[in-house]
N, C-alpha and C. Protein backbone atom coordinates (compact mmCIF):
# COMPACT_ATOMS: atom_id res chain seq x y z
N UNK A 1 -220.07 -16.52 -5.89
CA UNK A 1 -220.33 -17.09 -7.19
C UNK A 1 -219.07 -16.99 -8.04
N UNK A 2 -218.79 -17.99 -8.56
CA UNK A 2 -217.64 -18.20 -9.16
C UNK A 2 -217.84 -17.95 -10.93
N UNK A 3 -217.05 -17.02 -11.74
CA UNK A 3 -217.77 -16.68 -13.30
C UNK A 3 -216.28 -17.42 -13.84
N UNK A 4 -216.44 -17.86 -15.08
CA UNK A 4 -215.34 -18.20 -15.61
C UNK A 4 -215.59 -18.26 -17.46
N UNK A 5 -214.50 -17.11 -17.84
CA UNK A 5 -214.53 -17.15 -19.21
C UNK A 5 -213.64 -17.72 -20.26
N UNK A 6 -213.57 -18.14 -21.35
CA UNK A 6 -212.43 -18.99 -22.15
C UNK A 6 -212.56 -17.44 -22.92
N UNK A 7 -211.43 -17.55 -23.28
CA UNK A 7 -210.77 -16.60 -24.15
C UNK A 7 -209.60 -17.28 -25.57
N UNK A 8 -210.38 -17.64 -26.48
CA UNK A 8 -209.68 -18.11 -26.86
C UNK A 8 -208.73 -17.40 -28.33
N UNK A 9 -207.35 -17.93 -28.29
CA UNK A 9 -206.19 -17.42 -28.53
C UNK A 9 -205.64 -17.85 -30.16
N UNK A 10 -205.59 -17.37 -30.88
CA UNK A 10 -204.40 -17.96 -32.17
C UNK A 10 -203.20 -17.38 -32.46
N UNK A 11 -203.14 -16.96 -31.52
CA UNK A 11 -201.33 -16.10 -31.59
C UNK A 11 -201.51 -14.64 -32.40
N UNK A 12 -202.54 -14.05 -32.94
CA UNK A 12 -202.41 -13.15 -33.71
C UNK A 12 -203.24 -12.08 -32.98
N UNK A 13 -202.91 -10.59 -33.23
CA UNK A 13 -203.33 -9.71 -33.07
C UNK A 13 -204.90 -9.48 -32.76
N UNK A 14 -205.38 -9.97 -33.94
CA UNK A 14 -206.57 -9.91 -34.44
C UNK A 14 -207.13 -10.76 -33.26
N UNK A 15 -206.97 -12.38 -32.95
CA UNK A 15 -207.25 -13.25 -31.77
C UNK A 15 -207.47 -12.49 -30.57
N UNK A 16 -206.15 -11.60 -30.43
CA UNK A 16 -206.05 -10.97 -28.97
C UNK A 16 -207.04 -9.81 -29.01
N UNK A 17 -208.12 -9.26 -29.88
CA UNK A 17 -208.88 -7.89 -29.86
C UNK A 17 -209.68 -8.16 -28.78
N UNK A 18 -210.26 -9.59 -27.93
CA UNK A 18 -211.15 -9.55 -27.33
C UNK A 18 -210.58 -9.07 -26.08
N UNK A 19 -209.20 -9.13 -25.67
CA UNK A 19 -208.51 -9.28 -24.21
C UNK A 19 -208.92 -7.76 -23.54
N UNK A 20 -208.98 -6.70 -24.03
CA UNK A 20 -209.21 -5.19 -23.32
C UNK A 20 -211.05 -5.50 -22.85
N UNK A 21 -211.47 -6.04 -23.89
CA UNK A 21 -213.14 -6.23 -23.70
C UNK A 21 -213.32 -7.09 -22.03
N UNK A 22 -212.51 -8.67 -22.10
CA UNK A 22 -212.56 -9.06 -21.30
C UNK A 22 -212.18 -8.45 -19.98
N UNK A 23 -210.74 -7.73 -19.79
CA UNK A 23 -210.55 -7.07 -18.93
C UNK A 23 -211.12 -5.91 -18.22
N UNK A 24 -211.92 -5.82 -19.00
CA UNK A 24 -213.23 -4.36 -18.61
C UNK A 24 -214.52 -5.29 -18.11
N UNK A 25 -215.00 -6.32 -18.46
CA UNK A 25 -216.04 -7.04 -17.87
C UNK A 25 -215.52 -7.81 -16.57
N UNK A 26 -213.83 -8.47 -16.55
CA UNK A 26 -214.06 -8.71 -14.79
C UNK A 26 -213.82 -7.23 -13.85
N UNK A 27 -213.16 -6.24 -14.72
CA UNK A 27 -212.91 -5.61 -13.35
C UNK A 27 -213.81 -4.81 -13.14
N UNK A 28 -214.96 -4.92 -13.88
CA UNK A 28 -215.93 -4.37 -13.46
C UNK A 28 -217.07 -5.00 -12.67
N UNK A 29 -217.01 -6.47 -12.24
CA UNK A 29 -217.38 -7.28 -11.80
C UNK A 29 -217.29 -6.60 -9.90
N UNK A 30 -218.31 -7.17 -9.55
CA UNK A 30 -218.31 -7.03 -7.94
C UNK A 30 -216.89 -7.94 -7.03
N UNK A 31 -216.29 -7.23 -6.28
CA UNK A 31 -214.97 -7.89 -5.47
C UNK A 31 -215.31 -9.11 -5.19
N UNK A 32 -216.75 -9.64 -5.27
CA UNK A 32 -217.28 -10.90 -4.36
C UNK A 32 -217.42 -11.83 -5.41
N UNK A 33 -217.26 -11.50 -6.68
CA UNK A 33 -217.36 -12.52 -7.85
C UNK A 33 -215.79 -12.95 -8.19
N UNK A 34 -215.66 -13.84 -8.05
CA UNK A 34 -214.39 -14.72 -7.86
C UNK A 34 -214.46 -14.64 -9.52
N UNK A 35 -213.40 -14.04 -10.83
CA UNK A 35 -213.45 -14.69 -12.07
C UNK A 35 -212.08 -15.13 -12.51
N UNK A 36 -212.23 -16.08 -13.41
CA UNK A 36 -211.03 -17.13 -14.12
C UNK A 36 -211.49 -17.10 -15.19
N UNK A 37 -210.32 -16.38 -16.08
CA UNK A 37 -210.16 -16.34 -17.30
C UNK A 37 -209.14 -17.25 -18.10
N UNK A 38 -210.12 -17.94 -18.50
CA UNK A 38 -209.23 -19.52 -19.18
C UNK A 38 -208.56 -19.04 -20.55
N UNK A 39 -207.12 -19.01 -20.84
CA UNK A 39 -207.10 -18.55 -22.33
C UNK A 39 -206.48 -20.16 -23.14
N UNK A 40 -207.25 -19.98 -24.41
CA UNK A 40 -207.22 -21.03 -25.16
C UNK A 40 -206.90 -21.52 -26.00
N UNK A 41 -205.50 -22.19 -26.57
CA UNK A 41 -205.15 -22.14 -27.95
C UNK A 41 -205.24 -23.49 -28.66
N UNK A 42 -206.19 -23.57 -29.72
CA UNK A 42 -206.13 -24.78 -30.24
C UNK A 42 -205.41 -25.37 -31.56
N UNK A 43 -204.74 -26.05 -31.36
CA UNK A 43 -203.51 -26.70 -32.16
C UNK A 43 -204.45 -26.96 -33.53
N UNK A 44 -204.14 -26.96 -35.13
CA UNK A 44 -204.57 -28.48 -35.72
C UNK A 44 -204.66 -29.60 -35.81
N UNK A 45 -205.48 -30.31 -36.07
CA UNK A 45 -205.08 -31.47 -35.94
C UNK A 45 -203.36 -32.21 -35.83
N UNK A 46 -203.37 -33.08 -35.58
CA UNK A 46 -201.77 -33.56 -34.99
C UNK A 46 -201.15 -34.21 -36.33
N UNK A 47 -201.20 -34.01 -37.44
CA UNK A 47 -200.86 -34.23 -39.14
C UNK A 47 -200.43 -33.29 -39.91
N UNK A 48 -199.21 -32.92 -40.55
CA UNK A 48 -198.42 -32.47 -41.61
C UNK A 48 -198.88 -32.77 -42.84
N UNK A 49 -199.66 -31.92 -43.89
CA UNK A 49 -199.67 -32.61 -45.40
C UNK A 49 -198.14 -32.99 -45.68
N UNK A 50 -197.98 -34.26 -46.48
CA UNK A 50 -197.21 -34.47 -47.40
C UNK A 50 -197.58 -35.14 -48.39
N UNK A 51 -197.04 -35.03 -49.54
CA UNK A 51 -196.90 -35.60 -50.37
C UNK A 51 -196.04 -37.07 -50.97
N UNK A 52 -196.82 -38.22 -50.98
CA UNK A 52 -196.15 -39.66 -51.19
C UNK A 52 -196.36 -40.03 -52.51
N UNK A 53 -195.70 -39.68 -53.33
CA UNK A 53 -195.70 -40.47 -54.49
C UNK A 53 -196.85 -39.26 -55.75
N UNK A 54 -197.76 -39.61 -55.96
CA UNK A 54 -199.01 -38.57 -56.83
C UNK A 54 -200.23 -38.26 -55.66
N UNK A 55 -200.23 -39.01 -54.84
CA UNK A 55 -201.44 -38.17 -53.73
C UNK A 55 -200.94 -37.89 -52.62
N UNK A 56 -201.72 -36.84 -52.31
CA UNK A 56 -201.50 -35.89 -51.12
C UNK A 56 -201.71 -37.07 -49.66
N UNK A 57 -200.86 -36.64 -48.94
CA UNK A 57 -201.09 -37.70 -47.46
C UNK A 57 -201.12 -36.82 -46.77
N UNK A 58 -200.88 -37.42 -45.10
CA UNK A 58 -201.03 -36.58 -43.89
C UNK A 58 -199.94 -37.89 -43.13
N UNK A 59 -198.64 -37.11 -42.46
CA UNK A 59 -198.26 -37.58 -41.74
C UNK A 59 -198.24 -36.75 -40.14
N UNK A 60 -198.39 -37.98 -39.34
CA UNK A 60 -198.88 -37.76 -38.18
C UNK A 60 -197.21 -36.50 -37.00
N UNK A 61 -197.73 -36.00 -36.55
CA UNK A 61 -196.69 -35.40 -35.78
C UNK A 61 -195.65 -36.39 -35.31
N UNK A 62 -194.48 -36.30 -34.45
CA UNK A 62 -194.28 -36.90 -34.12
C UNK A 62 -194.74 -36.63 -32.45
N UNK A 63 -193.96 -37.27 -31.34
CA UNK A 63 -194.52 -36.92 -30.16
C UNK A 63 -193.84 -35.58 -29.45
N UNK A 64 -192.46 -35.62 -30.02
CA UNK A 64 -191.69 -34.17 -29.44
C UNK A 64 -192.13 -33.46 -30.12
N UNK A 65 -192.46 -33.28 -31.86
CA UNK A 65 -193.03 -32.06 -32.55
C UNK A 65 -194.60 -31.70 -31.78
N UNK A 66 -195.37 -32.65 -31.52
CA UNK A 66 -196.12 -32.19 -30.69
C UNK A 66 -196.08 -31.41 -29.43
N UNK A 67 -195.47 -32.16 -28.13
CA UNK A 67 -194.69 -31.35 -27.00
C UNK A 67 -194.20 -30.36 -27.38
N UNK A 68 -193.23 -30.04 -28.56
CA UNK A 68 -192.80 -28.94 -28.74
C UNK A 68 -193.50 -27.77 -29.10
N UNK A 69 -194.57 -27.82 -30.22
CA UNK A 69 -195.98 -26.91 -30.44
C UNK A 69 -196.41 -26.82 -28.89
N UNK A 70 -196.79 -27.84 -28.44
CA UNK A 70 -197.77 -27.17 -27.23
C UNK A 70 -197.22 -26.51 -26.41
N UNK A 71 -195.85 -26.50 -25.92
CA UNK A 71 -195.17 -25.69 -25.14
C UNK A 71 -195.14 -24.46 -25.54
N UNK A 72 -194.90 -24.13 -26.76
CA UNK A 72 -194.78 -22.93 -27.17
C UNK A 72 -196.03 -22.54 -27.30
N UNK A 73 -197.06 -22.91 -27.35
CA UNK A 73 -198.88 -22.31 -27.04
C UNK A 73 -198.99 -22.02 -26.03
N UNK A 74 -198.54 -22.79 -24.74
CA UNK A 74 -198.39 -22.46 -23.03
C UNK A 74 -197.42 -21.18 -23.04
N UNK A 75 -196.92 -21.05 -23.65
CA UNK A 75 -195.76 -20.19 -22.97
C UNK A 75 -196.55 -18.59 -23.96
N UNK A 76 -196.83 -18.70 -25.03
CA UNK A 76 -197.77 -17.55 -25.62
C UNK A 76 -198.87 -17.27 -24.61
N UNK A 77 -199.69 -18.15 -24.28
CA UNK A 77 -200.51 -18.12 -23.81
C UNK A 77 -200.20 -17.03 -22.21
N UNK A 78 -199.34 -18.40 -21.58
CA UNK A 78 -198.94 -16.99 -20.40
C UNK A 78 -198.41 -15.76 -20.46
N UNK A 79 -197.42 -15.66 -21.37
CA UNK A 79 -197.32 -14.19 -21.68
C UNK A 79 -197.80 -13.19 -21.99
N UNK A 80 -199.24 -13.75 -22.67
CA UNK A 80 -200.56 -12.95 -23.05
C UNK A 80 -201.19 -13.01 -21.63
N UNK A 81 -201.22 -13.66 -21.03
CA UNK A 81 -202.33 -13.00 -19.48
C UNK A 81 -201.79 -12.40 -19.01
N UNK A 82 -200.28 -12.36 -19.04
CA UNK A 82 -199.76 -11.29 -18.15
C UNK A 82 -200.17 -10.27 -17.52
N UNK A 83 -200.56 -9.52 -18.81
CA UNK A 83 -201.42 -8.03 -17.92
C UNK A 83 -202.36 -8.17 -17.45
N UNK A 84 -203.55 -9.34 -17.69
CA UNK A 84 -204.71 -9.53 -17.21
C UNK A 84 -203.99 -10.02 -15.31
N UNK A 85 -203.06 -10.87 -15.66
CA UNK A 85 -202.45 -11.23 -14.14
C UNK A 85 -202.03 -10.07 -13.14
N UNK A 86 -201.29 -8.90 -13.81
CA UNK A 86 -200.47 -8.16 -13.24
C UNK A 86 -202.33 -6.97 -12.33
N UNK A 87 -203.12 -7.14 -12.62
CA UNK A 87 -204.39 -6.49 -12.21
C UNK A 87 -205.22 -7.44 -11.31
N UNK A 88 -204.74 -8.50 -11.26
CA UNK A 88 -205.33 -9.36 -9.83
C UNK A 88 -206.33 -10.58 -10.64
N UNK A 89 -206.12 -10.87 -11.65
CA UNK A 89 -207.30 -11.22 -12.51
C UNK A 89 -206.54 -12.91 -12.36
N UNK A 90 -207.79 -13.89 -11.78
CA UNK A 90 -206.94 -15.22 -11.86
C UNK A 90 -206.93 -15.61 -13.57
N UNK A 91 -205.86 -15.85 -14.26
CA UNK A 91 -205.72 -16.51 -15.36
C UNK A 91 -204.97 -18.05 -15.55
N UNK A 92 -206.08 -18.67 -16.50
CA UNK A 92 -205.33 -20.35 -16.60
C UNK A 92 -204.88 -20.32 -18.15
N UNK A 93 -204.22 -21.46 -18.49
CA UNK A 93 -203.74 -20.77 -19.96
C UNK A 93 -204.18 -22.53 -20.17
N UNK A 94 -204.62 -23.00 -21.23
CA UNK A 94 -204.93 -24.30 -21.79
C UNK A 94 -204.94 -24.27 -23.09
N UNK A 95 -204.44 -25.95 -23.58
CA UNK A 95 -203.86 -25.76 -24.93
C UNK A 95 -204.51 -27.42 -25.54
N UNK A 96 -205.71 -26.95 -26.48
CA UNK A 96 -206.27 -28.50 -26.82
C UNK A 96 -206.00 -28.64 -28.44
N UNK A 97 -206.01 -30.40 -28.71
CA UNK A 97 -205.72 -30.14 -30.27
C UNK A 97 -206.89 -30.45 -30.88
N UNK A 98 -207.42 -30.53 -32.20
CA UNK A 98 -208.42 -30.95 -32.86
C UNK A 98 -209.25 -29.49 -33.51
N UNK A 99 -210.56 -29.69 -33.82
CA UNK A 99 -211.00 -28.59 -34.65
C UNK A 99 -211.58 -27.79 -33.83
N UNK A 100 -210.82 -26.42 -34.36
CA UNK A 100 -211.30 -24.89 -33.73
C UNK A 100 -212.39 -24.70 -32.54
N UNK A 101 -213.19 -24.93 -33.78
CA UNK A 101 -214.79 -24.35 -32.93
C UNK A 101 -215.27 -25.86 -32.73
N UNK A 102 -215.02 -26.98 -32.45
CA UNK A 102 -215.07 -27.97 -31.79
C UNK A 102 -214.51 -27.84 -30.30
N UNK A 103 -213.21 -28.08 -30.55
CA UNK A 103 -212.66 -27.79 -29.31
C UNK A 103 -212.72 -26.44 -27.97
N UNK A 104 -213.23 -25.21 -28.40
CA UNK A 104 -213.53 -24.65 -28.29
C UNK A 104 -214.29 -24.76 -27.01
N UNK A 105 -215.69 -25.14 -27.60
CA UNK A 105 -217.04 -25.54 -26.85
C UNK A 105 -216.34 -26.52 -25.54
N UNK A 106 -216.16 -27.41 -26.28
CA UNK A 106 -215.89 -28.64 -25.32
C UNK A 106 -215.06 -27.78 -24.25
N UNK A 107 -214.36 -27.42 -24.38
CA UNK A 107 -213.07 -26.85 -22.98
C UNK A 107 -214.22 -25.94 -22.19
N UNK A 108 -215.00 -25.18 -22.97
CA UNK A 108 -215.84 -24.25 -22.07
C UNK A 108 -216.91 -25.14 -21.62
N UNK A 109 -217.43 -26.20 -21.73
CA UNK A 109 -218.37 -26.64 -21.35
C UNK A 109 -217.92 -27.58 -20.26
N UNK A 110 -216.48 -28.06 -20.95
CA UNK A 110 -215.82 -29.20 -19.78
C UNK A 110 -215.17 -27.93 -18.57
N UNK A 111 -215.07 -27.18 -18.41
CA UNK A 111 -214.79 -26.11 -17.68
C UNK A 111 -216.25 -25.45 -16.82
N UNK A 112 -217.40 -25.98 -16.87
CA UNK A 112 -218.28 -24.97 -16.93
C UNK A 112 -218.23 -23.48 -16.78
N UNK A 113 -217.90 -22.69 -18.12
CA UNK A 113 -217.91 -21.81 -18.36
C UNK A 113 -219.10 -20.86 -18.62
N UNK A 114 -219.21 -19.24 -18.32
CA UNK A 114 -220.37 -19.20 -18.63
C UNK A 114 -219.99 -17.94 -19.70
N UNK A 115 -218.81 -17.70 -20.03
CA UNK A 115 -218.91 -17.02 -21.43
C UNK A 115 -217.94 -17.50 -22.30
N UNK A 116 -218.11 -17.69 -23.83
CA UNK A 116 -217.06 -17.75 -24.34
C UNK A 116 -216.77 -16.23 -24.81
N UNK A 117 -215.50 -15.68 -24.98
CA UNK A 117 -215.32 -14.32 -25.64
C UNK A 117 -214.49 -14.11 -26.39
N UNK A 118 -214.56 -14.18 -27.84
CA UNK A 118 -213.68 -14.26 -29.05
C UNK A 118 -214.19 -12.87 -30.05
N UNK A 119 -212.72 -12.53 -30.77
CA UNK A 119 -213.12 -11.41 -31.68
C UNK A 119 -213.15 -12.26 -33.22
N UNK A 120 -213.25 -11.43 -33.87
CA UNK A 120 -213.71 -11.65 -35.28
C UNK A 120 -213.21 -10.60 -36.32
N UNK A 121 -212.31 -11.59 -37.33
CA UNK A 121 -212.19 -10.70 -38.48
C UNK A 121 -213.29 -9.58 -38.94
N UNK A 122 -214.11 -10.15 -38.65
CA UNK A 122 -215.25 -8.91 -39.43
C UNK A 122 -215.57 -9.58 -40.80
N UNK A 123 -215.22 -10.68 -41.25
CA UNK A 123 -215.43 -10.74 -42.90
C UNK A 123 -216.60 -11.14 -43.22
N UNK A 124 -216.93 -10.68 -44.44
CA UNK A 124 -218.41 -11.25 -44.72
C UNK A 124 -218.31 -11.37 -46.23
N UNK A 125 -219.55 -12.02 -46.95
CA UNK A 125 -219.61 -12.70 -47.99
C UNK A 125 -218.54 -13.47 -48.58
N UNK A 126 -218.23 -13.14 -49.75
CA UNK A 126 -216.84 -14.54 -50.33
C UNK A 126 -215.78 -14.54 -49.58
N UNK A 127 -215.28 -13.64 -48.94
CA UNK A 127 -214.40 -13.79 -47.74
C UNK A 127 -214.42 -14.90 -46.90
N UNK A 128 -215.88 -14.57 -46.19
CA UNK A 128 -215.96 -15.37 -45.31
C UNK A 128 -215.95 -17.03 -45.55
N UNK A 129 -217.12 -16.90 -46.47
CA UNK A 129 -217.37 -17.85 -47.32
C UNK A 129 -215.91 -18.96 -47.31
N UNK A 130 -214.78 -18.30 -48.10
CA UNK A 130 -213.66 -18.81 -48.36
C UNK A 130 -212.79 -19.18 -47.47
N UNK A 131 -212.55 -18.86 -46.14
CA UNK A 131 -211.49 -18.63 -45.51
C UNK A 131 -212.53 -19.44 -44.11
N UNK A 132 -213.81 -19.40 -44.07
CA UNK A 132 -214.20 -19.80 -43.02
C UNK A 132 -214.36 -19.11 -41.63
N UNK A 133 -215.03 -19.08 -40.87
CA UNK A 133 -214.92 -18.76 -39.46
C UNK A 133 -215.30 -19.33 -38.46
N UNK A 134 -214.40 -19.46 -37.79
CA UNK A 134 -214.16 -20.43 -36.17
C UNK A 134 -215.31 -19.41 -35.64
N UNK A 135 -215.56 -18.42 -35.24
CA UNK A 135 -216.39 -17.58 -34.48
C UNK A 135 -217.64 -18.22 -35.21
N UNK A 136 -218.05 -17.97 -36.39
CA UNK A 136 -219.12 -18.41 -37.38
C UNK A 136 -219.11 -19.93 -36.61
N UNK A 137 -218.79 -20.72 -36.41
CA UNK A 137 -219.21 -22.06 -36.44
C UNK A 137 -219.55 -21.82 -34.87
N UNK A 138 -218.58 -21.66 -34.04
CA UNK A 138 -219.08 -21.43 -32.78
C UNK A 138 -220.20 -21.04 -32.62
N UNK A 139 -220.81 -19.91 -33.25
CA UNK A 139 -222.28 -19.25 -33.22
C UNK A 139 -223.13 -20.35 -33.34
N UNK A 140 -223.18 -21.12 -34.02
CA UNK A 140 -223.93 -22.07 -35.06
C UNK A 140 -223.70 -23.40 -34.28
N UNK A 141 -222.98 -23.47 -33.33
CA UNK A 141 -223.42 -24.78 -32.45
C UNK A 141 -224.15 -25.51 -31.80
N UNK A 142 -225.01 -26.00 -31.26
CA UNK A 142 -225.64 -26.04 -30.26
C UNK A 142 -224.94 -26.38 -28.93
N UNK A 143 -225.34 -25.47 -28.10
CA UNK A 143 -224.89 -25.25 -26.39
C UNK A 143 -225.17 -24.62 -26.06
N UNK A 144 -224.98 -24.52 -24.23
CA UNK A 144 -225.78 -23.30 -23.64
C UNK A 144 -224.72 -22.30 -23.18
N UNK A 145 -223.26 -22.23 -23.34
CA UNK A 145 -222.75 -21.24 -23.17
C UNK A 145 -222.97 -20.23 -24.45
N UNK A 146 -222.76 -18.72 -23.36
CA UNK A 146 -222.80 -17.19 -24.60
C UNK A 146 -221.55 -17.01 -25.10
N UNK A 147 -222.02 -16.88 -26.32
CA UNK A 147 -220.52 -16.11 -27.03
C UNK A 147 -220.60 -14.66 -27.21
N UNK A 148 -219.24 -14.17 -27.12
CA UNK A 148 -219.27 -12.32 -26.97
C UNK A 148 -218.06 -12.60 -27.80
N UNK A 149 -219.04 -11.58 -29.12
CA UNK A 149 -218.13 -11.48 -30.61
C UNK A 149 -217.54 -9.64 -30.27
N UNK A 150 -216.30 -9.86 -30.50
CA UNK A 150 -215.65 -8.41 -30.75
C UNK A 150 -215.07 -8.38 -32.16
N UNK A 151 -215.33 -7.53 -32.60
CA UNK A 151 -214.63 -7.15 -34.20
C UNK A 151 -213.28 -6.48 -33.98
N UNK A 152 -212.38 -7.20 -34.44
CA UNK A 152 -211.10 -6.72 -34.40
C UNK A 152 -210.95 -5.28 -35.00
N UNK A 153 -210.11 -4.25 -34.88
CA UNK A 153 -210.17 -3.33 -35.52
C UNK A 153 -209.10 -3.81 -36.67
N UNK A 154 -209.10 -2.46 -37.65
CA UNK A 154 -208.76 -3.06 -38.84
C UNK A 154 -207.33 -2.28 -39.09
């Protein structure tokens, strides 16, 4: 039986709290369970605010500023599995653009995945409120993959 988890990534500390969690659930896994740990970083949308004249615009990336972001998400990305690699652990590193906890789902579902595993600021009320949460919306989706919330430490 083949298990496969997205792990998904924003370059920050806080992003990476889930990776020790994950690494304790495959290697504690039976030798006969084949797992792939997908890690995931999702770009913003492909648009720069600027400003034209008195209203706010959005100009579009260009195609190398794009290539150039995503390379550098691939190359974070592998450097972060590293240790999960260096312990026998198969890791894929994937890099999609569009919204958070949109994209998210979709990669784990277009993957058939059967966990997603992301940490979490921890914030609650006007915090949260304000600033939003990708984990929060993920919860709140409809789909049949599980999510496994870790609270970053502080």
């Amino acid at each position: 039986m083949d298990e496969k988890i997205v792990v998904p990534l924003d370059g920050s500390k806080v992003g990476e709290a889930a990776l020790p969690y994950v690494e304790d659930i495959v290697l504690k896994l039976s030798p006969e369970v084949k797992t792939e740990v997908v890690l995931l970083q999702v770009l913003a949308p492909a648009s720069i605010p600027t400003v034209t004249g008195r209203t706010p615009d959005a100009t579009p990336y260009t195609v190398q500023e794009l290539e150039k972001t995503e390379k550098k998400a691939m190359e974070y990305l592998n450097q972060t599995g590293e240790a999960l690699r260096s312990k026998g652990v198969t890791v894929t590193a994937k890099v999609a653009v569009g919204d958070a906890a949109e994209q998210i789902v979709k990669v784990a579902e277009e993957i058939d995945a059967n966990l997603i595993a992301m940490s979490t600021h921890g914030r609650s009320g006007l915090s949260r409120w304000a600033f939003g949460s990708v984990t929060d919306k993920g919860l709140r989706r409809e789909g049949r993959i599980p999510i496994a919330m870790m609270k970053a430490p502080r």
